[in-house]
PDB file of N, CA and C in Angstrom:
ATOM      1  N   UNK A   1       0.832  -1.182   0.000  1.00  0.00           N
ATOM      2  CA  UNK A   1       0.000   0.000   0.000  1.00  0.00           C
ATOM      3  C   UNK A   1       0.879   1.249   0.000  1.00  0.00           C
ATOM      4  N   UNK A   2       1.795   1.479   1.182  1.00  0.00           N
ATOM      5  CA  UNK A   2       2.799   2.233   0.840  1.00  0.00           C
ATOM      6  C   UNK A   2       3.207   2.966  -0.475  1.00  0.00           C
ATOM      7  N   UNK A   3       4.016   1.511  -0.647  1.00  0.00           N
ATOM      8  CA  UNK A   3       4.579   1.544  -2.424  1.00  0.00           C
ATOM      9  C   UNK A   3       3.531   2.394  -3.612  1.00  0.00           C
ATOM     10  N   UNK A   4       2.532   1.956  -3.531  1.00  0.00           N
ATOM     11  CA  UNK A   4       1.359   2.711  -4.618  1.00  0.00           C
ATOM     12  C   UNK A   4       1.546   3.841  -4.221  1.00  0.00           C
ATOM     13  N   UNK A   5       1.154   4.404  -3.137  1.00  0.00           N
ATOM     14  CA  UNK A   5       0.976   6.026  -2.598  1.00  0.00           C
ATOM     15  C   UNK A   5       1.606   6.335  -2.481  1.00  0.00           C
ATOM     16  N   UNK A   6       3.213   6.168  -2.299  1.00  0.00           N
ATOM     17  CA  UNK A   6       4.447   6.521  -2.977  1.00  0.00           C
ATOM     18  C   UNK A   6       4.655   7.323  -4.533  1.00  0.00           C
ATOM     19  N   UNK A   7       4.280   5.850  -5.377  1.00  0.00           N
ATOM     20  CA  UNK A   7       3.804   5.702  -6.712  1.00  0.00           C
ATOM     21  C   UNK A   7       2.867   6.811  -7.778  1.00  0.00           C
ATOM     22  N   UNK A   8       2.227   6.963  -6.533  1.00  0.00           N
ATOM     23  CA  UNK A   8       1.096   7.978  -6.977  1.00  0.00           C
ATOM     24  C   UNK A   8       1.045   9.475  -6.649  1.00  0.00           C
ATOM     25  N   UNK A   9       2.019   9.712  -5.646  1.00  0.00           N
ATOM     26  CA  UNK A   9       2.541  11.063  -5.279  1.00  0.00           C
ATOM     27  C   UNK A   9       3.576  11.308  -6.304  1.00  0.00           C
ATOM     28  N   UNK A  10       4.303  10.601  -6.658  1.00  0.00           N
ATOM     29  CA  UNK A  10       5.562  10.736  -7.125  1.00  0.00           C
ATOM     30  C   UNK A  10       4.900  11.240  -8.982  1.00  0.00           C
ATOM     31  N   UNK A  11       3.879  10.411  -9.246  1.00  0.00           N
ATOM     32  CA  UNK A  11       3.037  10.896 -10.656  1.00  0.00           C
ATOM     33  C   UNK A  11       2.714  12.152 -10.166  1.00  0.00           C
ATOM     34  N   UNK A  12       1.931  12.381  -9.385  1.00  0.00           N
ATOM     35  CA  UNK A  12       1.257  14.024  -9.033  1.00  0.00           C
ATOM     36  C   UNK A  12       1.795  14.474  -9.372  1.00  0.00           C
ATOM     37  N   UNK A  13       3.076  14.722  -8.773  1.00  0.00           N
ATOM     38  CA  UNK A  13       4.349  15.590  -8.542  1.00  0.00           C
ATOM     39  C   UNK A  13       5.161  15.854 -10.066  1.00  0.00           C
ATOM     40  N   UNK A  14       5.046  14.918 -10.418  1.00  0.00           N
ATOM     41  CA  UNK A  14       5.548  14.937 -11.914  1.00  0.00           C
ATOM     42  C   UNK A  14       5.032  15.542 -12.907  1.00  0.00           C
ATOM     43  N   UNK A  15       3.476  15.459 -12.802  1.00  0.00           N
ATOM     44  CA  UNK A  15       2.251  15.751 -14.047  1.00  0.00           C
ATOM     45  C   UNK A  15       2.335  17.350 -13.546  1.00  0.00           C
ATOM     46  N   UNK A  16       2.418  17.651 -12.266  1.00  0.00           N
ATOM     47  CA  UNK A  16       1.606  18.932 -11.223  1.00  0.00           C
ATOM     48  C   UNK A  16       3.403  19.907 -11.941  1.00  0.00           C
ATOM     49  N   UNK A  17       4.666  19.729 -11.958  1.00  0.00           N
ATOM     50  CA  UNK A  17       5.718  20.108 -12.510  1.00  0.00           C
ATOM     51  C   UNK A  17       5.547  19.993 -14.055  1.00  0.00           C
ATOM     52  N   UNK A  18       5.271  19.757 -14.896  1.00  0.00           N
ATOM     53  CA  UNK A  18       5.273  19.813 -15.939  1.00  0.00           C
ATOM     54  C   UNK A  18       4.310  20.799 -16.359  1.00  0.00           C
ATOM     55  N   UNK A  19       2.997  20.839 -15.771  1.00  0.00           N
ATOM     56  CA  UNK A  19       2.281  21.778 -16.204  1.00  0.00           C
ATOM     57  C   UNK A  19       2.256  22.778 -16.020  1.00  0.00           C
ATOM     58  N   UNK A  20       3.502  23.411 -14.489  1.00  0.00           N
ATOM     59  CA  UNK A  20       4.058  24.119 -14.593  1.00  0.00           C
ATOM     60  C   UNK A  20       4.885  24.956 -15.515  1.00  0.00           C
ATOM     61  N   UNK A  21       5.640  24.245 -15.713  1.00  0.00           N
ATOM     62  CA  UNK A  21       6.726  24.336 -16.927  1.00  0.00           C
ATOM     63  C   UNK A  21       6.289  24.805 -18.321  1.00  0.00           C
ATOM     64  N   UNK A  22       4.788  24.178 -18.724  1.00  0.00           N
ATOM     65  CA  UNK A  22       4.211  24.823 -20.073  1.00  0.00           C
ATOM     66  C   UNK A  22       3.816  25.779 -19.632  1.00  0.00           C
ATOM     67  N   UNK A  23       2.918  26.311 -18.739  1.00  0.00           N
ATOM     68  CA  UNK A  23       2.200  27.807 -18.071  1.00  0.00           C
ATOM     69  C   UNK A  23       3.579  28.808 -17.774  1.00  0.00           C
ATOM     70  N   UNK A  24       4.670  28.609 -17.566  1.00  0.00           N
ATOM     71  CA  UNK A  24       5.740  29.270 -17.540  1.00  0.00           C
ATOM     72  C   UNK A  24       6.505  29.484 -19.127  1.00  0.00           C
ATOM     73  N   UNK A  25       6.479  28.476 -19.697  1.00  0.00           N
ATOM     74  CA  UNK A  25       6.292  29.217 -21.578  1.00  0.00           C
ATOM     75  C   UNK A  25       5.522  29.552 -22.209  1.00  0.00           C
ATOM     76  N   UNK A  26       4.080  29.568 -21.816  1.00  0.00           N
ATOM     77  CA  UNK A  26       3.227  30.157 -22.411  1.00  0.00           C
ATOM     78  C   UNK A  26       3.573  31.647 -21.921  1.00  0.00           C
ATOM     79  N   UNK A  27       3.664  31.776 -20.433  1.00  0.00           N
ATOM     80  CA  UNK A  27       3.657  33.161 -20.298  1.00  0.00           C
ATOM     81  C   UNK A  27       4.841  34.038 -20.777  1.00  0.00           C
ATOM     82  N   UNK A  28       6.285  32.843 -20.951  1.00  0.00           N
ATOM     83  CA  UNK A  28       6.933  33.171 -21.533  1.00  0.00           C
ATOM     84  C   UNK A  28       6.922  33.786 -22.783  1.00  0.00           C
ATOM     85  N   UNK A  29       6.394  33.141 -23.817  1.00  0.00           N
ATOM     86  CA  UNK A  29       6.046  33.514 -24.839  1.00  0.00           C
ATOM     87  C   UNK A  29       5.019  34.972 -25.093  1.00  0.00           C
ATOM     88  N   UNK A  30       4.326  34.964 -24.262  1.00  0.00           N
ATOM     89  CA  UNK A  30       3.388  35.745 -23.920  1.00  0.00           C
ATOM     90  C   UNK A  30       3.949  37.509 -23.805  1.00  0.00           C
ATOM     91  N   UNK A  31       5.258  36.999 -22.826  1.00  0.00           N
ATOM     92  CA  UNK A  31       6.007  38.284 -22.486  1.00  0.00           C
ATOM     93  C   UNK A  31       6.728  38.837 -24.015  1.00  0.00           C
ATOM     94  N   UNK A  32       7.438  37.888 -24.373  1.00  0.00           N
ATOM     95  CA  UNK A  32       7.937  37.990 -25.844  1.00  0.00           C
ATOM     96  C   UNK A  32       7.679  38.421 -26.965  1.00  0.00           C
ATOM     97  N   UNK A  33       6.100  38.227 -26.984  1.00  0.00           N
ATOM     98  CA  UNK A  33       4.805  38.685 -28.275  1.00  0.00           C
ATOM     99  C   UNK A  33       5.171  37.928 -29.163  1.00  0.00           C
ATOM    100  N   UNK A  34       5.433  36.494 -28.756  1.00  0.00           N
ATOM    101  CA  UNK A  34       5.341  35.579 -30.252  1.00  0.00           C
ATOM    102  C   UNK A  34       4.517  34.661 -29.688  1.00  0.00           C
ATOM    103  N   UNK A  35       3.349  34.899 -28.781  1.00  0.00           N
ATOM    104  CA  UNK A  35       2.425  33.909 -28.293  1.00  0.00           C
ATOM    105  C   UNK A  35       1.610  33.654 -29.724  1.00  0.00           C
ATOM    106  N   UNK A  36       1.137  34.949 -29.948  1.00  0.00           N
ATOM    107  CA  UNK A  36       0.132  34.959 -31.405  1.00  0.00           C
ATOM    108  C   UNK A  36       1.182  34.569 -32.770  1.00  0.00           C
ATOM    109  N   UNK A  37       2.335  34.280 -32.772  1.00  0.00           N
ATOM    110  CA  UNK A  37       3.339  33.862 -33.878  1.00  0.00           C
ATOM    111  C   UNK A  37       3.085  32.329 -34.149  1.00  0.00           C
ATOM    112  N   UNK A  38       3.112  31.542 -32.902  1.00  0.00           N
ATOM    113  CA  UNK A  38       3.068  30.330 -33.187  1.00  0.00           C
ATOM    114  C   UNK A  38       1.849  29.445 -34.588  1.00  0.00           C
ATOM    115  N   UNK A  39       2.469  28.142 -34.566  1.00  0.00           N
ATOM    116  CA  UNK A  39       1.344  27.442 -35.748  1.00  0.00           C
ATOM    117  C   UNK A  39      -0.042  27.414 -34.610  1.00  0.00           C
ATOM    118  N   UNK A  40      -1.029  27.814 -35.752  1.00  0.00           N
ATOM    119  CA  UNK A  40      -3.057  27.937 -35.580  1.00  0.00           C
ATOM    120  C   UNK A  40      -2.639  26.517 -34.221  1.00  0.00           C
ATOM    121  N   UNK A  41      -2.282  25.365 -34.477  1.00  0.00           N
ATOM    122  CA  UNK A  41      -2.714  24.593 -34.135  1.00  0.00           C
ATOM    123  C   UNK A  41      -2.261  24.479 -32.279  1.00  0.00           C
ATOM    124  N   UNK A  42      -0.861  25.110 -32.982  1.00  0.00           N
ATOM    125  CA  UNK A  42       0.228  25.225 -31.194  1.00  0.00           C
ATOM    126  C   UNK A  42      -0.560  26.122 -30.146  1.00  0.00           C
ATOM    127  N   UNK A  43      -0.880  27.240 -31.741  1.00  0.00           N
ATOM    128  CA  UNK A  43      -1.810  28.544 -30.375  1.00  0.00           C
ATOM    129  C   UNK A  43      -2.828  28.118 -29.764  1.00  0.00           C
ATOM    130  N   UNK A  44      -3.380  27.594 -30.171  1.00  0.00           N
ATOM    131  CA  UNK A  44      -4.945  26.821 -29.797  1.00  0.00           C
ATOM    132  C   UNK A  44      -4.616  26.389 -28.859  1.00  0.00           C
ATOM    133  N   UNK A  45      -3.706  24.728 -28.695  1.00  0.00           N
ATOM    134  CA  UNK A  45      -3.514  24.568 -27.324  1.00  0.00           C
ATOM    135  C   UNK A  45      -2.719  25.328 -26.394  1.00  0.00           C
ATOM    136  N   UNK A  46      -2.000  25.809 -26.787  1.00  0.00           N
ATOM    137  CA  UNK A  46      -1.775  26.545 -25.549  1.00  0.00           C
ATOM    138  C   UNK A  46      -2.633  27.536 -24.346  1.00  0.00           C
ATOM    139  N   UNK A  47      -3.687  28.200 -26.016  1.00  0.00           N
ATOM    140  CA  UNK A  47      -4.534  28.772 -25.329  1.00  0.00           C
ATOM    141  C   UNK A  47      -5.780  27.766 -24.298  1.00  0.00           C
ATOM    142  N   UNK A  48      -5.842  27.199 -24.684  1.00  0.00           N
ATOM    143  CA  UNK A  48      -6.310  26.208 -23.827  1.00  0.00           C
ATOM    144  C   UNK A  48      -5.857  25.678 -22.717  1.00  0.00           C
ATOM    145  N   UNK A  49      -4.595  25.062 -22.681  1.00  0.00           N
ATOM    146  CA  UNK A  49      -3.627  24.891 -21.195  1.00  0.00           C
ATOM    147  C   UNK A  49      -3.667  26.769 -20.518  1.00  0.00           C
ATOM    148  N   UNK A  50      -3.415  27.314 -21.398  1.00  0.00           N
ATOM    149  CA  UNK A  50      -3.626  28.585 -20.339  1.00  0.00           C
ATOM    150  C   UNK A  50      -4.979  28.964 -19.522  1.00  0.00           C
ATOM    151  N   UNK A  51      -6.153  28.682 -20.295  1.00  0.00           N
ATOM    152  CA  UNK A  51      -7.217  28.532 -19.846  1.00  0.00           C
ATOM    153  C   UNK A  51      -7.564  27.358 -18.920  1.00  0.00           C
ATOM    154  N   UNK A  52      -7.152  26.732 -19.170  1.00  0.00           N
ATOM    155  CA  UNK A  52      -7.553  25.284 -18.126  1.00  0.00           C
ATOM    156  C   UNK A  52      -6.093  25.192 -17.521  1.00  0.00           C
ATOM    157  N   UNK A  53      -5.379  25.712 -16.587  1.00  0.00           N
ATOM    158  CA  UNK A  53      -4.342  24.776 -16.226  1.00  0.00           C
ATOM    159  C   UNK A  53      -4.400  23.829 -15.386  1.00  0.00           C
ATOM    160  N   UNK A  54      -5.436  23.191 -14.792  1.00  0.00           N
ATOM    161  CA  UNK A  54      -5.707  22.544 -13.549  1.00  0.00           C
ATOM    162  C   UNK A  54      -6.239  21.183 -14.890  1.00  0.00           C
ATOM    163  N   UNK A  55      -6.856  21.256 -16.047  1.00  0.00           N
ATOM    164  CA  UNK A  55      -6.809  20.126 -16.499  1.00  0.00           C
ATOM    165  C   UNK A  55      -5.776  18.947 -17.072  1.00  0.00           C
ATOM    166  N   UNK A  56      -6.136  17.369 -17.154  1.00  0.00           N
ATOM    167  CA  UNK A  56      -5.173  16.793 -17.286  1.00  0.00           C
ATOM    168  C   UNK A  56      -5.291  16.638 -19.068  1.00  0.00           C
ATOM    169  N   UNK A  57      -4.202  15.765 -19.300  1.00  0.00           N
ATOM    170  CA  UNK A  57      -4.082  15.943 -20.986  1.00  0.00           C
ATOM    171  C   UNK A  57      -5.460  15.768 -21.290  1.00  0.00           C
ATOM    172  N   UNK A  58      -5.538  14.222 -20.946  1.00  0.00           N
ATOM    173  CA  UNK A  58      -6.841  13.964 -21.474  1.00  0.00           C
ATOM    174  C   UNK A  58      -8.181  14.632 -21.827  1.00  0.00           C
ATOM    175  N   UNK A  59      -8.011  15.639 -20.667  1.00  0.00           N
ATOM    176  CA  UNK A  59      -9.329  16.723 -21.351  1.00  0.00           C
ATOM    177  C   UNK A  59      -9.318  17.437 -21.642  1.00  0.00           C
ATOM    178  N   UNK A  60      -7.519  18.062 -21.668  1.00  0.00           N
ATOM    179  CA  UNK A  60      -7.178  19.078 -22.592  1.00  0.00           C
ATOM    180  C   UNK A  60      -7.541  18.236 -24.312  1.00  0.00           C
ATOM    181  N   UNK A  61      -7.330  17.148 -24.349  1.00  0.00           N
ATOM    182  CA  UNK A  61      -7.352  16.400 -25.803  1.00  0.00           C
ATOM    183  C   UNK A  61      -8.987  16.461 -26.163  1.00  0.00           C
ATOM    184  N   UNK A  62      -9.791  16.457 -24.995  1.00  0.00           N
ATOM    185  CA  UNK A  62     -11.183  16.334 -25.596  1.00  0.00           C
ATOM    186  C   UNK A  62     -12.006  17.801 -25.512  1.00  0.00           C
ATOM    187  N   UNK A  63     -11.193  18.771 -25.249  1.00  0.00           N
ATOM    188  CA  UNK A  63     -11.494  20.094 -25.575  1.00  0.00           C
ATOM    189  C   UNK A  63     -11.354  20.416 -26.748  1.00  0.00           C
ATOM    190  N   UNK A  64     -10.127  19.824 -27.810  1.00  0.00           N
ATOM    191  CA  UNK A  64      -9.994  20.743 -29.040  1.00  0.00           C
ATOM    192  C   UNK A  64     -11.365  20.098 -30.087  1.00  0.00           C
ATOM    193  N   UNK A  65     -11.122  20.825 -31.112  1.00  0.00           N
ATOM    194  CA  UNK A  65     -12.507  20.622 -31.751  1.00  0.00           C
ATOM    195  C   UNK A  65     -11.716  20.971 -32.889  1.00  0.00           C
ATOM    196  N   UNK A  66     -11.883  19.507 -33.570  1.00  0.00           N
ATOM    197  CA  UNK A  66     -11.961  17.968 -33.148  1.00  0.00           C
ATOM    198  C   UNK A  66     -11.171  17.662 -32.157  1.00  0.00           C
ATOM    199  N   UNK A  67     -11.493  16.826 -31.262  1.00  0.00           N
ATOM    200  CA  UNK A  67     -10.812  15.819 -30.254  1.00  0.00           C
ATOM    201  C   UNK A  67      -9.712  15.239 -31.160  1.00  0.00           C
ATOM    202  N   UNK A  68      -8.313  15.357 -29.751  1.00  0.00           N
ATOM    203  CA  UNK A  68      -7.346  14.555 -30.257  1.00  0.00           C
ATOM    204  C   UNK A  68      -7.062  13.634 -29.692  1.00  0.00           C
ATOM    205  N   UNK A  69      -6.069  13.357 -29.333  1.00  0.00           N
ATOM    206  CA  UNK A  69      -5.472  12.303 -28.850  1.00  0.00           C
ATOM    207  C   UNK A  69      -4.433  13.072 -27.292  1.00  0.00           C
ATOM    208  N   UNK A  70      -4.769  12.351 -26.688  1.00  0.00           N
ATOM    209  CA  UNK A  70      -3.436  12.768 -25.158  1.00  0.00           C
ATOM    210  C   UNK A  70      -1.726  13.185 -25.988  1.00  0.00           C
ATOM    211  N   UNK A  71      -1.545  12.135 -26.296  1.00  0.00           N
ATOM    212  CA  UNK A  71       0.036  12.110 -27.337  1.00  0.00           C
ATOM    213  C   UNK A  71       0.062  12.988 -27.760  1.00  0.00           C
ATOM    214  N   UNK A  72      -1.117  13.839 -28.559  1.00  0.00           N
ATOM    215  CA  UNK A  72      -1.060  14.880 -29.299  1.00  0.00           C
ATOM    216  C   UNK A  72      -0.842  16.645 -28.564  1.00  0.00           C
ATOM    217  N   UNK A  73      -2.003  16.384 -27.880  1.00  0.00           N
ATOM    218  CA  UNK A  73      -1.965  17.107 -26.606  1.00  0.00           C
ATOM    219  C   UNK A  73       0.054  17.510 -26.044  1.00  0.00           C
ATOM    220  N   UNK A  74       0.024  16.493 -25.757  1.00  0.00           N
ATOM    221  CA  UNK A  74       1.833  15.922 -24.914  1.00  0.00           C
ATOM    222  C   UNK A  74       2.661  16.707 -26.136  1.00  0.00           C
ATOM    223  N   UNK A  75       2.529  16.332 -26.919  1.00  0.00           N
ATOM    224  CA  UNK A  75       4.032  16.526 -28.598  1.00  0.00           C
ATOM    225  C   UNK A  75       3.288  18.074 -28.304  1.00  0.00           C
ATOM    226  N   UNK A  76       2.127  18.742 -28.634  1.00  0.00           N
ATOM    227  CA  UNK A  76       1.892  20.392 -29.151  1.00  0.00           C
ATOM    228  C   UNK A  76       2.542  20.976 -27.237  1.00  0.00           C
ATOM    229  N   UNK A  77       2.703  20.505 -26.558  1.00  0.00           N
ATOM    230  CA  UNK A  77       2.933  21.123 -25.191  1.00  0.00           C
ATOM    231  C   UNK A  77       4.744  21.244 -24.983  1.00  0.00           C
ATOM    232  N   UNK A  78       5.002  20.226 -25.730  1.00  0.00           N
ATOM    233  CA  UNK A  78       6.568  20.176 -25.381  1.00  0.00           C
ATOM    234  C   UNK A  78       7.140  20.869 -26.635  1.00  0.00           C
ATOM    235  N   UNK A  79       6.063  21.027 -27.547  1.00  0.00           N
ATOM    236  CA  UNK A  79       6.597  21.964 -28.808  1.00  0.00           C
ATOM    237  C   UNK A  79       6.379  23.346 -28.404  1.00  0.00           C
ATOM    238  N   UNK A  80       5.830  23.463 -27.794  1.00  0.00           N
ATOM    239  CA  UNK A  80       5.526  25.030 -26.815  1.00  0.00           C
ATOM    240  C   UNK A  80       6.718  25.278 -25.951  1.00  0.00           C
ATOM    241  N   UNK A  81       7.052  24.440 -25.092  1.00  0.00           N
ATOM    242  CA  UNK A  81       8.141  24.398 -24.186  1.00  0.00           C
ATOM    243  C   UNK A  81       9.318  24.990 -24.772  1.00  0.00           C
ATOM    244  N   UNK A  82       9.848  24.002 -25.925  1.00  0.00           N
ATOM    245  CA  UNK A  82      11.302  23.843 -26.967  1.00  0.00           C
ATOM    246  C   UNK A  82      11.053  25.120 -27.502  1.00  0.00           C
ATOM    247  N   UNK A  83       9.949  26.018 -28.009  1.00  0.00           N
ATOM    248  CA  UNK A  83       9.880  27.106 -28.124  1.00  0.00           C
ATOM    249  C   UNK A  83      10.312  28.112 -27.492  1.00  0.00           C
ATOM    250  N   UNK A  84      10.053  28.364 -26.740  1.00  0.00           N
ATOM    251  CA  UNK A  84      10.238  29.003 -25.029  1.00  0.00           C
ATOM    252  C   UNK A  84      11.548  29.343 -24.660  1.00  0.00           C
ATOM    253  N   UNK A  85      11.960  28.214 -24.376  1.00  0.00           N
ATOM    254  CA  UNK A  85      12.944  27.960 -23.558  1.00  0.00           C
ATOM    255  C   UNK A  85      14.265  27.366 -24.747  1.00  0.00           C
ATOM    256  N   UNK A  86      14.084  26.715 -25.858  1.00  0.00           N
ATOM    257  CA  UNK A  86      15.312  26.390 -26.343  1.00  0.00           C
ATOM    258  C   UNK A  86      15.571  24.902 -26.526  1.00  0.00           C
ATOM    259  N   UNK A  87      14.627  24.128 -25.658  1.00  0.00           N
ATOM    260  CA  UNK A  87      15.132  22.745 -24.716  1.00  0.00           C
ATOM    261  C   UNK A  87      14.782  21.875 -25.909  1.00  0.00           C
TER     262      UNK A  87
END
């Protein structure tokens, strides 16, 4: 039992830091004025993780219109990031 709730803090902590990390390049970007530069598709989600940051991929994925996929969600967030930051 331990071990799981270990397991499962240690995900929190991980998912709860990362979504950090995009809300800190979005605003990055934001400060920069190449928020509105990015591809239709990058701006969208982002604008969306900026709007929702408390949601998880998954319903960030079933917000866009059309619905994507989590993966998809994940690749347009870390393409936001590498933007940002360089990484």
């Amino acid at each position: 039992v331990n071990r799981v709730q270990n397991c499962e803090l240690a995900n929190m902590q991980k998912t709860a830091s990362a979504a950090m990390r995009v809300m800190e390049a979005i605003h990055a970007l934001e400060k920069e004025g190449t928020l509105d530069t990015l591809p239709e598709k990058l701006h969208y989600t982002a604008m969306l993780r900026k709007d929702n940051p408390d949601l998880s991929l998954a319903e960030l994925a079933s917000l866009h219109n059309p619905p994507i996929t989590k993966s998809c969600v994940n690749h347009r967030l870390e393409k936001i990031v590498k933007t940002a930051f360089g990484e």
